[in-house]
Protein backbone atom coordinates (compact mmCIF):
# COMPACT_ATOMS: atom_id res chain seq x y z
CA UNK A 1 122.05 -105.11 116.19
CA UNK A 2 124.03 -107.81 114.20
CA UNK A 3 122.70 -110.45 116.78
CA UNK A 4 119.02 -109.28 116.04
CA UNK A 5 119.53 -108.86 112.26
CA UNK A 6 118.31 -105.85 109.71
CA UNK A 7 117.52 -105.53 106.39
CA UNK A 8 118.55 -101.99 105.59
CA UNK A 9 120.64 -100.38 108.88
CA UNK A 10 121.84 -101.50 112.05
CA UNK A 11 119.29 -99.06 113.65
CA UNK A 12 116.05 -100.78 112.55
CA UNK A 13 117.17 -103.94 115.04
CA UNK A 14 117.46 -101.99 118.35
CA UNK A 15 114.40 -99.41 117.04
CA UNK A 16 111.97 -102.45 116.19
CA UNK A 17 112.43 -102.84 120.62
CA UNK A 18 110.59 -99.77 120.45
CA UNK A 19 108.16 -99.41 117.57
CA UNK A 20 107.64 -102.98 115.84
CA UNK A 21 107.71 -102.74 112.39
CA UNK A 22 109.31 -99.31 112.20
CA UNK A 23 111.88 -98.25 109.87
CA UNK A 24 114.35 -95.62 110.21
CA UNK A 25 113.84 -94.68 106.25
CA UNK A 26 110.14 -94.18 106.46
CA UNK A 27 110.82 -92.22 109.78
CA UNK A 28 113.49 -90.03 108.25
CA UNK A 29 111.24 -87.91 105.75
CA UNK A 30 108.77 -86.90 108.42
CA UNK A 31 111.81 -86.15 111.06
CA UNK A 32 112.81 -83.64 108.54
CA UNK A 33 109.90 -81.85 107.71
CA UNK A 34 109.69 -81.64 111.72
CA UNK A 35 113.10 -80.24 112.11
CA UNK A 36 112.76 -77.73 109.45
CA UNK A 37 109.35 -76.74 110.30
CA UNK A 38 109.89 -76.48 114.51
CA UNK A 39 113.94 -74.45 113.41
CA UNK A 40 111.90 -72.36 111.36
CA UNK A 41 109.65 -71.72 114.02
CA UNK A 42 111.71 -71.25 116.88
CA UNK A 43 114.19 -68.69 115.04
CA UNK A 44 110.92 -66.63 114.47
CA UNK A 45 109.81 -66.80 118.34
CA UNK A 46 113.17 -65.78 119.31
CA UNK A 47 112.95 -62.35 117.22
CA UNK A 48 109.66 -61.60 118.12
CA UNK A 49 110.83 -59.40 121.01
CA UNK A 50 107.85 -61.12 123.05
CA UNK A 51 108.46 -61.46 126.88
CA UNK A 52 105.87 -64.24 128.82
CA UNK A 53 105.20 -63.37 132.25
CA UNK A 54 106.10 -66.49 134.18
CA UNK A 55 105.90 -65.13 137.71
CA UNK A 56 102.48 -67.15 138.06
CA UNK A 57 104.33 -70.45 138.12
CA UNK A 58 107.35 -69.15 140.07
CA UNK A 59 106.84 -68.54 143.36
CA UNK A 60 107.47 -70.00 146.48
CA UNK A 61 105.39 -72.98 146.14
CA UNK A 62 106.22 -75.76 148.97
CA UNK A 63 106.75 -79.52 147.73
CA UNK A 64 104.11 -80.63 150.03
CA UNK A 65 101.41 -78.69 148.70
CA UNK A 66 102.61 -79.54 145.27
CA UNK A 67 102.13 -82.85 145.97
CA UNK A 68 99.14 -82.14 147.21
CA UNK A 69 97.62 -80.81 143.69
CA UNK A 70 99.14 -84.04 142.15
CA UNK A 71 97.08 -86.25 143.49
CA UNK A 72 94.47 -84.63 143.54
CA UNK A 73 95.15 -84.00 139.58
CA UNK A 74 95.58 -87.25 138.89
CA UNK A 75 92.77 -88.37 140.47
CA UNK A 76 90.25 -86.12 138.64
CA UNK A 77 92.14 -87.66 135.45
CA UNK A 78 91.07 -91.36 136.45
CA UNK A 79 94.22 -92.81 138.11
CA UNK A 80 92.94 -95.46 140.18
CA UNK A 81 95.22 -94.93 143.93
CA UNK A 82 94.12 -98.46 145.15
CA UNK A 83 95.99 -99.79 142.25
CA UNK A 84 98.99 -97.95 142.01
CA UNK A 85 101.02 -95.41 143.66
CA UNK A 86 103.35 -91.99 143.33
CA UNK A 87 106.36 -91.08 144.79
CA UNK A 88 109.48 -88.99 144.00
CA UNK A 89 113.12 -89.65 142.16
CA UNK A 90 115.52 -88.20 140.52
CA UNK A 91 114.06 -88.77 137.05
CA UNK A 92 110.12 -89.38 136.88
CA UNK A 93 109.35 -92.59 135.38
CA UNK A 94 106.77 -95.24 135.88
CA UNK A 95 106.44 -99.36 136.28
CA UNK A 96 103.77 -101.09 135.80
CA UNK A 97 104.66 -104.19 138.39
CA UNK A 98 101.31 -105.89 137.27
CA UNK A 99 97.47 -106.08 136.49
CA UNK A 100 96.69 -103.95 139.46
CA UNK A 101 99.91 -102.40 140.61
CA UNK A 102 101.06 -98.94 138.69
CA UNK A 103 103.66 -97.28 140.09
CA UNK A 104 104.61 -94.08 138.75
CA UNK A 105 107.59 -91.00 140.39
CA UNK A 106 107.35 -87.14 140.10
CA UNK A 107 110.12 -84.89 140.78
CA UNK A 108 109.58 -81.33 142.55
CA UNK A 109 110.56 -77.80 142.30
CA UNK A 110 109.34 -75.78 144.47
CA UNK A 111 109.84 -72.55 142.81
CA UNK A 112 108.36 -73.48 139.44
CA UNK A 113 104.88 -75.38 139.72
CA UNK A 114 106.01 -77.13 135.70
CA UNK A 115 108.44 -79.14 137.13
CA UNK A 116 106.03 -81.50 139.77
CA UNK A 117 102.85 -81.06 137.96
CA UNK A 118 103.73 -82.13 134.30
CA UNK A 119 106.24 -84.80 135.04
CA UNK A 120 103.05 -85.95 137.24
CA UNK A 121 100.87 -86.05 134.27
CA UNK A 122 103.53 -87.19 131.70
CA UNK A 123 103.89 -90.58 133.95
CA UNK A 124 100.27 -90.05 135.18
CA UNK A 125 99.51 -90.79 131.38
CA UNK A 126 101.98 -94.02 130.96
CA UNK A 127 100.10 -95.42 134.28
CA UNK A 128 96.97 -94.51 133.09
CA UNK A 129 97.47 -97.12 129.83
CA UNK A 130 98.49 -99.59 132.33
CA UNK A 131 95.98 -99.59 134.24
CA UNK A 132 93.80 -99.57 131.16
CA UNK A 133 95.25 -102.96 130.45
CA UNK A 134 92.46 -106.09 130.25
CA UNK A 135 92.72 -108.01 133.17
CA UNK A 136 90.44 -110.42 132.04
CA UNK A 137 93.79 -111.39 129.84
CA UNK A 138 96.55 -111.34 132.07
CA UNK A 139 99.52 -112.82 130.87
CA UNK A 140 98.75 -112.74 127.45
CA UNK A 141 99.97 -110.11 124.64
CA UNK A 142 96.38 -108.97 124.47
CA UNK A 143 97.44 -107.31 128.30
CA UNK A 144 100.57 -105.98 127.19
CA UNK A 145 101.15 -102.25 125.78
CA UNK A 146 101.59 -102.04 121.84
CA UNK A 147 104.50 -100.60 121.87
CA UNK A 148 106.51 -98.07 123.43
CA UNK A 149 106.05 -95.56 120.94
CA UNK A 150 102.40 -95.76 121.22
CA UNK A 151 102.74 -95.81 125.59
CA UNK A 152 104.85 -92.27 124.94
CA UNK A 153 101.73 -90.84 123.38
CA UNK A 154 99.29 -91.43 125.85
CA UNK A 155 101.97 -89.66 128.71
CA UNK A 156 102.47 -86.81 125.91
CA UNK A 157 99.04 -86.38 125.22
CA UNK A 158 97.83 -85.83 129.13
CA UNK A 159 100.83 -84.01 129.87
CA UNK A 160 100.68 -81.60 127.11
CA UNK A 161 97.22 -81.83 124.74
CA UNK A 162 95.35 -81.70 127.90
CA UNK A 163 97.74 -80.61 130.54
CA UNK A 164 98.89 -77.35 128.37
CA UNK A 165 95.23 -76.31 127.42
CA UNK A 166 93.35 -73.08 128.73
CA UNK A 167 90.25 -75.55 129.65
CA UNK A 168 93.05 -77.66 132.22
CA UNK A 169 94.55 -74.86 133.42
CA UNK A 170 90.78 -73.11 134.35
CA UNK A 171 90.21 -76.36 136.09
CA UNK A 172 93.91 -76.14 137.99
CA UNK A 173 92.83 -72.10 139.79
CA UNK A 174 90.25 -74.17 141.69
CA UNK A 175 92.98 -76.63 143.64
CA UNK A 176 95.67 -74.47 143.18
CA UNK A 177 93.86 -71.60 145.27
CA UNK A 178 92.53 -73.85 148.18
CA UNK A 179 96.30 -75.68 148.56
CA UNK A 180 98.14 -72.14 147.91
CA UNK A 181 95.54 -69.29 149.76
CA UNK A 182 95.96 -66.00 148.30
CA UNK A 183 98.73 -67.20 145.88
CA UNK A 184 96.80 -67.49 142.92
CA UNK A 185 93.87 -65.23 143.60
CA UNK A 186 94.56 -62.59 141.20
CA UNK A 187 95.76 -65.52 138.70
CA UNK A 188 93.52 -66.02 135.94
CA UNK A 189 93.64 -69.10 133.57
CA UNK A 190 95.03 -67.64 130.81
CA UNK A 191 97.92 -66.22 133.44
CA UNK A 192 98.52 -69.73 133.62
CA UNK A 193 98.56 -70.54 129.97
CA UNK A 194 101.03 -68.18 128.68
CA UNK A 195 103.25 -68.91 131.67
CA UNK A 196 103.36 -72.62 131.27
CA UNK A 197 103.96 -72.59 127.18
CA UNK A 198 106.71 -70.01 127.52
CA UNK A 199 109.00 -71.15 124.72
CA UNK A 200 112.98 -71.52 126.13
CA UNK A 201 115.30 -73.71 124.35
CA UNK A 202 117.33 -75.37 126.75
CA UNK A 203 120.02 -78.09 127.11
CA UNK A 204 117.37 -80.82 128.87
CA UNK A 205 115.06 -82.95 126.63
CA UNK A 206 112.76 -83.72 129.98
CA UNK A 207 111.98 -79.94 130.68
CA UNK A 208 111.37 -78.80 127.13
CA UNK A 209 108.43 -76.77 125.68
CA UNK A 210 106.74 -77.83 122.97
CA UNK A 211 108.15 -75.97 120.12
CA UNK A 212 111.76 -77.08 121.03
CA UNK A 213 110.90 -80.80 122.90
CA UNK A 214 110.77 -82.90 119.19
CA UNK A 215 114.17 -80.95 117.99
CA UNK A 216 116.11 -82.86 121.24
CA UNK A 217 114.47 -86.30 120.21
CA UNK A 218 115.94 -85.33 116.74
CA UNK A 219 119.24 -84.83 117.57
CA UNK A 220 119.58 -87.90 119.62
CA UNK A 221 118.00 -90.11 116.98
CA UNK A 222 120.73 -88.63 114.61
CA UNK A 223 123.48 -88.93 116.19
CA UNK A 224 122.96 -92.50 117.59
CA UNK A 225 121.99 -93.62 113.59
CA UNK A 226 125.51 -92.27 113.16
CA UNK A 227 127.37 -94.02 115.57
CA UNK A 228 126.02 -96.97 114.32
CA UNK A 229 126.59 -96.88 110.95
CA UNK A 230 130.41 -95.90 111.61
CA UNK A 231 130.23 -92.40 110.51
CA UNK A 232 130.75 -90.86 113.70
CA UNK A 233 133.14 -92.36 116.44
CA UNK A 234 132.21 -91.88 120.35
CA UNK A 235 135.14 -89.29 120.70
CA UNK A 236 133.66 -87.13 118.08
CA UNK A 237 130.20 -87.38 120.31
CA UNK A 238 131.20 -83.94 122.39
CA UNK A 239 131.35 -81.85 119.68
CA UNK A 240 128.56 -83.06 117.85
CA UNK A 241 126.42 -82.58 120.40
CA UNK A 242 127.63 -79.28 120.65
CA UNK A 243 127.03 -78.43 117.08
CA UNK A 244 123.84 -80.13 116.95
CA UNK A 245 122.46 -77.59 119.71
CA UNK A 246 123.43 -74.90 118.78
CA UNK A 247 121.83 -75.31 115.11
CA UNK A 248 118.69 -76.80 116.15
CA UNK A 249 117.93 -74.93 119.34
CA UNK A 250 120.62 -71.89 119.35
């Protein structure tokens, strides 16, 4: 960050990487009205006494045939197969090797269908941008993604504007009940819906909902502001973390 240079905090040199132009003061204001709106929020849905069903996403539901629906998903969503590819890891991510070679990874559960279908459309989304990409352009900034900010919206918007919807999830019975016979016969859509926006804090950013997702980017943009301003050391980052969990997301 002192290499790079900053007006204001050592954060705005490594966040510009990210989001040119950004500033961590005009991001602070709307991070809080987040936090206190989405705490607010969550401490209400956790007194409701309100149990989701989610036996509709877990069942036995083999990798193969999950990967089956994945394709086929992204497919229907305009990912171009003779230009790219999908495979597994440990952590979904994509790569976009060049004009005409996307690459994106899933990972698989195969006892909850969330797991392999939205890190498929999460990534599906990022390789769906790059593939978007001019290639009339090619090598030229014109070609190149705006930012990474604005890449993580088009992989949040498929994977949870569209991917979370009833209208999605009507389209999903279709494949779902000629990969998985009699599985999801007595399944209706809105089955589906409740079960897959079931709200449950828990400790991993990647497998969030969407009430609780925005409160782990939060916490992490706090407490790495802190460490590099000097307020915080690294040994302190255990109990922090700690803390910070159990206030944002109990």
């Amino acid at each position: 960050a002192e290499a790079v240079g900053y007006e204001s905090e050592p954060y705005d040199a490594l966040l510009d990487e990210y989001e040119p132009g950004a500033r961590v003061q005009e991001l602070l204001p709307v991070l809080a009205e987040v936090r206190e709106g989405l705490t607010g929020l969550l401490e209400r849905l956790a007194g409701s006494g309100i149990e989701i069903d989610t036996a509709p996403i877990h069942q036995s539901l083999p990798v193969v045939g999950q990967d089956r629906l994945c394709r086929r998903v992204l497919t229907d969503v305009g990912f171009d197969f003779e230009a790219g590819r999908m495979d597994t890891s440990a952590h979904p991510f994509t790569d976009g090797i060049a004009i005409g070679d996307v690459r994106l990874t899933t990972r698989y559960d195969p006892r909850d269908l969330r797991m392999g279908l939205y890190s498929a459309l999460h990534e599906g989304g990022h390789a769906l941008y790059e593939q978007g990409l001019p290639a009339e352009y090619e090598g030229t900034p014109v070609a190149s993604a705006v930012s990474l900010g604005i890449h993580e919206s088009q992989s949040r918007l498929w994977e949870n504007q569209v991917g979370r919807n009833r209208p999605f999830l009507q389209y999903c019975l279709a494949p779902l009940r000629e990969i998985f016979p009699g599985q999801f016969d007595r399944i209706s859509a809105d089955d589906l819906y409740r079960a897959v926006n079931r709200i449950s804090p828990s400790l991993i950013r990647i497998e969030a909902d969407e009430v609780t997702y925005n409160l782990h980017i939060i916490l992490r943009l706090e407490i790495e502001r802190a460490l590099l301003t000097g307020e915080i050391a690294v040994a302190d980052l255990p109990e922090l973390w700690r803390s910070k969990m159990r206030t944002y997301l109990g």
